[in-house]
C-alpha atoms as a PDB file:
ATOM      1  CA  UNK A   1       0.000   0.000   0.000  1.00  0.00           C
ATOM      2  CA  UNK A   2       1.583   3.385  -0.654  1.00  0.00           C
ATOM      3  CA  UNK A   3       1.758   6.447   1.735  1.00  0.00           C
ATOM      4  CA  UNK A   4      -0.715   8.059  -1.046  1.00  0.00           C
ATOM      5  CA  UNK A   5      -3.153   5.579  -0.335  1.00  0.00           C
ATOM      6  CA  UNK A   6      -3.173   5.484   3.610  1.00  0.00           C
ATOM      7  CA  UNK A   7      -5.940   7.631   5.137  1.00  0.00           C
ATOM      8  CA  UNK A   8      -4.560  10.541   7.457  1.00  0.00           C
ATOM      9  CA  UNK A   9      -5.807  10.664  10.766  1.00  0.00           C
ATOM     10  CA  UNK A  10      -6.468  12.934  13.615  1.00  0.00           C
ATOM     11  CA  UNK A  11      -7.184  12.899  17.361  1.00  0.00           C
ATOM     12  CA  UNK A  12      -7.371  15.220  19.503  1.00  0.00           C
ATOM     13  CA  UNK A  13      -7.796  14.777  23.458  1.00  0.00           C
ATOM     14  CA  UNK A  14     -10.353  17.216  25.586  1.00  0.00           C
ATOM     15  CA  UNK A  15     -10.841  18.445  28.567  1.00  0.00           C
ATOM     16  CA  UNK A  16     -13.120  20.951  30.391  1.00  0.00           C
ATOM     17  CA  UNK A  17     -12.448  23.979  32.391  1.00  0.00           C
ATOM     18  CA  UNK A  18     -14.271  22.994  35.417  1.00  0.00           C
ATOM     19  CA  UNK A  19     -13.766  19.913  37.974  1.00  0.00           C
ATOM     20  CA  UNK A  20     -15.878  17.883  37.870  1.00  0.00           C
ATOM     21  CA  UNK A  21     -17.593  19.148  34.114  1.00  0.00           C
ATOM     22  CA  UNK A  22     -20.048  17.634  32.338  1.00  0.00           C
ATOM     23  CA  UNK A  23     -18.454  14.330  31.612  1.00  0.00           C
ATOM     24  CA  UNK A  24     -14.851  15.262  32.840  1.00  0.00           C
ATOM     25  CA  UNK A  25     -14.305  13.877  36.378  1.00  0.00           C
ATOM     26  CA  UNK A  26     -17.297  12.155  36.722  1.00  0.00           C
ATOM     27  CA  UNK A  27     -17.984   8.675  38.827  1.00  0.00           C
ATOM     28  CA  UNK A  28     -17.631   5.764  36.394  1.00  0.00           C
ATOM     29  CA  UNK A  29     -19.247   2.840  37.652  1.00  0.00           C
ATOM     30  CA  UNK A  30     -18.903  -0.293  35.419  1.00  0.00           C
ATOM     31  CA  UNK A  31     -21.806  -2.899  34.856  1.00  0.00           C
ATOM     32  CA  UNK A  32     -21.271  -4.798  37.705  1.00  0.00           C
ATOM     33  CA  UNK A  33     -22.052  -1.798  39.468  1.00  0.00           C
ATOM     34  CA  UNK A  34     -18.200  -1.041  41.007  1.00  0.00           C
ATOM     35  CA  UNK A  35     -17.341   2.394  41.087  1.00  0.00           C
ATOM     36  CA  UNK A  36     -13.833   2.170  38.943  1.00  0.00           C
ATOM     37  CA  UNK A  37     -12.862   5.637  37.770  1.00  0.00           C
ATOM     38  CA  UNK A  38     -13.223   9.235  36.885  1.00  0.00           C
ATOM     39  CA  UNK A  39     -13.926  10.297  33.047  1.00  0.00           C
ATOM     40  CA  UNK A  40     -10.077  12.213  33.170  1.00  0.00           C
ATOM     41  CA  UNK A  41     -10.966  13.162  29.099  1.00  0.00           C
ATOM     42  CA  UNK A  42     -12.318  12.606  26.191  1.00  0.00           C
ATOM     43  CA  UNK A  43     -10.371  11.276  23.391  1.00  0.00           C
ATOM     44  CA  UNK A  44     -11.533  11.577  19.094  1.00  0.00           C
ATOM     45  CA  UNK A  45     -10.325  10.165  16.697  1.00  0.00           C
ATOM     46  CA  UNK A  46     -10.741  10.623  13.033  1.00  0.00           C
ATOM     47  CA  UNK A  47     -11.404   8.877  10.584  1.00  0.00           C
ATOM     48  CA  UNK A  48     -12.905   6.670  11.681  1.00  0.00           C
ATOM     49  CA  UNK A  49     -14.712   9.187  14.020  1.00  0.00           C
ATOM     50  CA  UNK A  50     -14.229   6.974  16.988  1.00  0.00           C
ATOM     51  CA  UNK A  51     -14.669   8.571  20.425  1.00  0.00           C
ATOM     52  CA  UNK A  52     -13.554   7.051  23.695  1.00  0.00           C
ATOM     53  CA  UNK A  53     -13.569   8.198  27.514  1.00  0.00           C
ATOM     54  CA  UNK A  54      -9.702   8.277  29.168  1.00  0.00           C
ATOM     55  CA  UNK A  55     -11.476   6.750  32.640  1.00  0.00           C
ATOM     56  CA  UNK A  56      -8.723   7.166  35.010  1.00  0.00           C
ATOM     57  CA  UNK A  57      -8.438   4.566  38.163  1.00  0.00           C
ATOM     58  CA  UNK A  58      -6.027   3.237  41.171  1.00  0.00           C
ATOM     59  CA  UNK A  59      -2.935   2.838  38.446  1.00  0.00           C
ATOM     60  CA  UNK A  60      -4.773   2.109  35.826  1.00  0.00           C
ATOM     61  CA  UNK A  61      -5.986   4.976  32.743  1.00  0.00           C
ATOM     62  CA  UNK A  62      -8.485   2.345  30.409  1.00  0.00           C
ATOM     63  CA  UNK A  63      -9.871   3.409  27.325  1.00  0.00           C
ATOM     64  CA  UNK A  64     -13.797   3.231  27.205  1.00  0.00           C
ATOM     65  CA  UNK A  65     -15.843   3.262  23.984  1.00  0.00           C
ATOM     66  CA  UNK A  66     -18.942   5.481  23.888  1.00  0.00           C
ATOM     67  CA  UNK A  67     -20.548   2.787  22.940  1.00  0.00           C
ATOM     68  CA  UNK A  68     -20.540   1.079  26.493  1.00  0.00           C
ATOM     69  CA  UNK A  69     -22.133   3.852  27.929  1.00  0.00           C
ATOM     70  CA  UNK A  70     -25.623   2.797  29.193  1.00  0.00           C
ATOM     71  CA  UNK A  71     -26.190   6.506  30.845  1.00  0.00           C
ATOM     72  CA  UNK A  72     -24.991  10.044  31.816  1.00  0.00           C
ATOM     73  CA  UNK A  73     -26.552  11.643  34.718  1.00  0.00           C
ATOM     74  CA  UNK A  74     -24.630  12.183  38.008  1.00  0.00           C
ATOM     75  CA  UNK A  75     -22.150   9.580  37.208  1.00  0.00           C
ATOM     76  CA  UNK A  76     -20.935   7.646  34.020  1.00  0.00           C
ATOM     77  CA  UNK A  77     -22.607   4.341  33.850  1.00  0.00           C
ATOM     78  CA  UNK A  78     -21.176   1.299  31.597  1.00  0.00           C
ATOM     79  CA  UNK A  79     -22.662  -1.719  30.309  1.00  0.00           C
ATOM     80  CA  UNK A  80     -20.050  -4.288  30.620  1.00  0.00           C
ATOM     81  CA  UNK A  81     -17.852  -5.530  33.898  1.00  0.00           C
ATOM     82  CA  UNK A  82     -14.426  -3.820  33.560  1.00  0.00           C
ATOM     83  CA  UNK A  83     -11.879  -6.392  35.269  1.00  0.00           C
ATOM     84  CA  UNK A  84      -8.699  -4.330  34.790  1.00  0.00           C
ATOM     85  CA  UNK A  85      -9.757  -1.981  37.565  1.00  0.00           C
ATOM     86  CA  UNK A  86      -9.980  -2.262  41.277  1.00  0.00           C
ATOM     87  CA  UNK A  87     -13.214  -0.957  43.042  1.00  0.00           C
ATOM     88  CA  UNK A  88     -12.520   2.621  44.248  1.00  0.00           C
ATOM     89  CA  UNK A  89     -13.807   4.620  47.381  1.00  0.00           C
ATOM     90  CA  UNK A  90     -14.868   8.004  47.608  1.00  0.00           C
ATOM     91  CA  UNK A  91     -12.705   9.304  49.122  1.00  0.00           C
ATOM     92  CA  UNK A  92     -10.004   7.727  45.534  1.00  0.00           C
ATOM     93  CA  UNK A  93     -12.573   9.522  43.429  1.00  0.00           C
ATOM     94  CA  UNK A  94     -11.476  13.171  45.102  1.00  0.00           C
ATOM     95  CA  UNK A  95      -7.828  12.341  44.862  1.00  0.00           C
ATOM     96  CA  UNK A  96      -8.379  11.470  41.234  1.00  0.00           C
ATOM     97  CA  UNK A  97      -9.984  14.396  40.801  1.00  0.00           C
ATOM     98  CA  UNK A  98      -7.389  16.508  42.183  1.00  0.00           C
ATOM     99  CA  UNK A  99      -4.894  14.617  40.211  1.00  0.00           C
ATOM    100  CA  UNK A 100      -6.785  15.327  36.918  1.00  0.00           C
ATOM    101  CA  UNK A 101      -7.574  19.127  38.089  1.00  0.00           C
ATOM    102  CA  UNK A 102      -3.484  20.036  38.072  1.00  0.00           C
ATOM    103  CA  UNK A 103      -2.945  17.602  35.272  1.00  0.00           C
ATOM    104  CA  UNK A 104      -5.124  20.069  33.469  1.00  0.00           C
ATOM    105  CA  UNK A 105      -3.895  23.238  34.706  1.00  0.00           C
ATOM    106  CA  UNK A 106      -0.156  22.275  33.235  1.00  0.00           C
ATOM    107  CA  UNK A 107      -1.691  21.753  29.952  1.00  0.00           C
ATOM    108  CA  UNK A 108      -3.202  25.238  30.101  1.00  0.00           C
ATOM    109  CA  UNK A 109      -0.074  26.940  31.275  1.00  0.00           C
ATOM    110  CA  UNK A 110       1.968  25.141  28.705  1.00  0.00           C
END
């Protein structure tokens, strides 16, 4: 295949300005109903205009396609069981936050 015939592609990574935003920093609990992560951002990527969720946990940062989302209201609800994350508290969920809140700041200072 030549370099002529290979689609570009894009992606771009976003965040909001506010912690928690709309999706940034929100609870994600999985479908076995374990809280697992905060959304930390939102990744696109085009073509093939796939978009994921950057859910950050306890040393873990696991990509999550939109399409697994069963609902958006106070937290980010999944459909399927995510095994590569440990159950979070509370109390994880602030320090995550916190994490993501200056991880933000440093891009915006850049």
């Amino acid at each position: 295949m030549s370099k002529a015939s290979v689609p570009s592609m894009a992606e771009a990574e976003v965040y909001e300005l506010t912690m928690p935003g709309n999706i940034i920093g929100k609870e994600v609990i999985d479908g076995s109903a374990r809280r697992i992560g905060i959304v930390r951002s939102l990744r696109i990527t085009l073509p093939p205009g796939k978009v994921e969720l950057q859910v950050k946990g306890l040393g873990v940062e696991l990509p999550v396609d939109v399409t697994n989302i069963t609902a958006v209201g106070n937290v980010i609800q999944l459909s399927n069981t995510v095994k590569e994350a440990e159950e979070i508290s509370i109390a994880d969920v602030q320090r995550l936050r916190e994490e993501t809140w200056k991880e933000v700041q440093g891009l915006i200072m850049r």
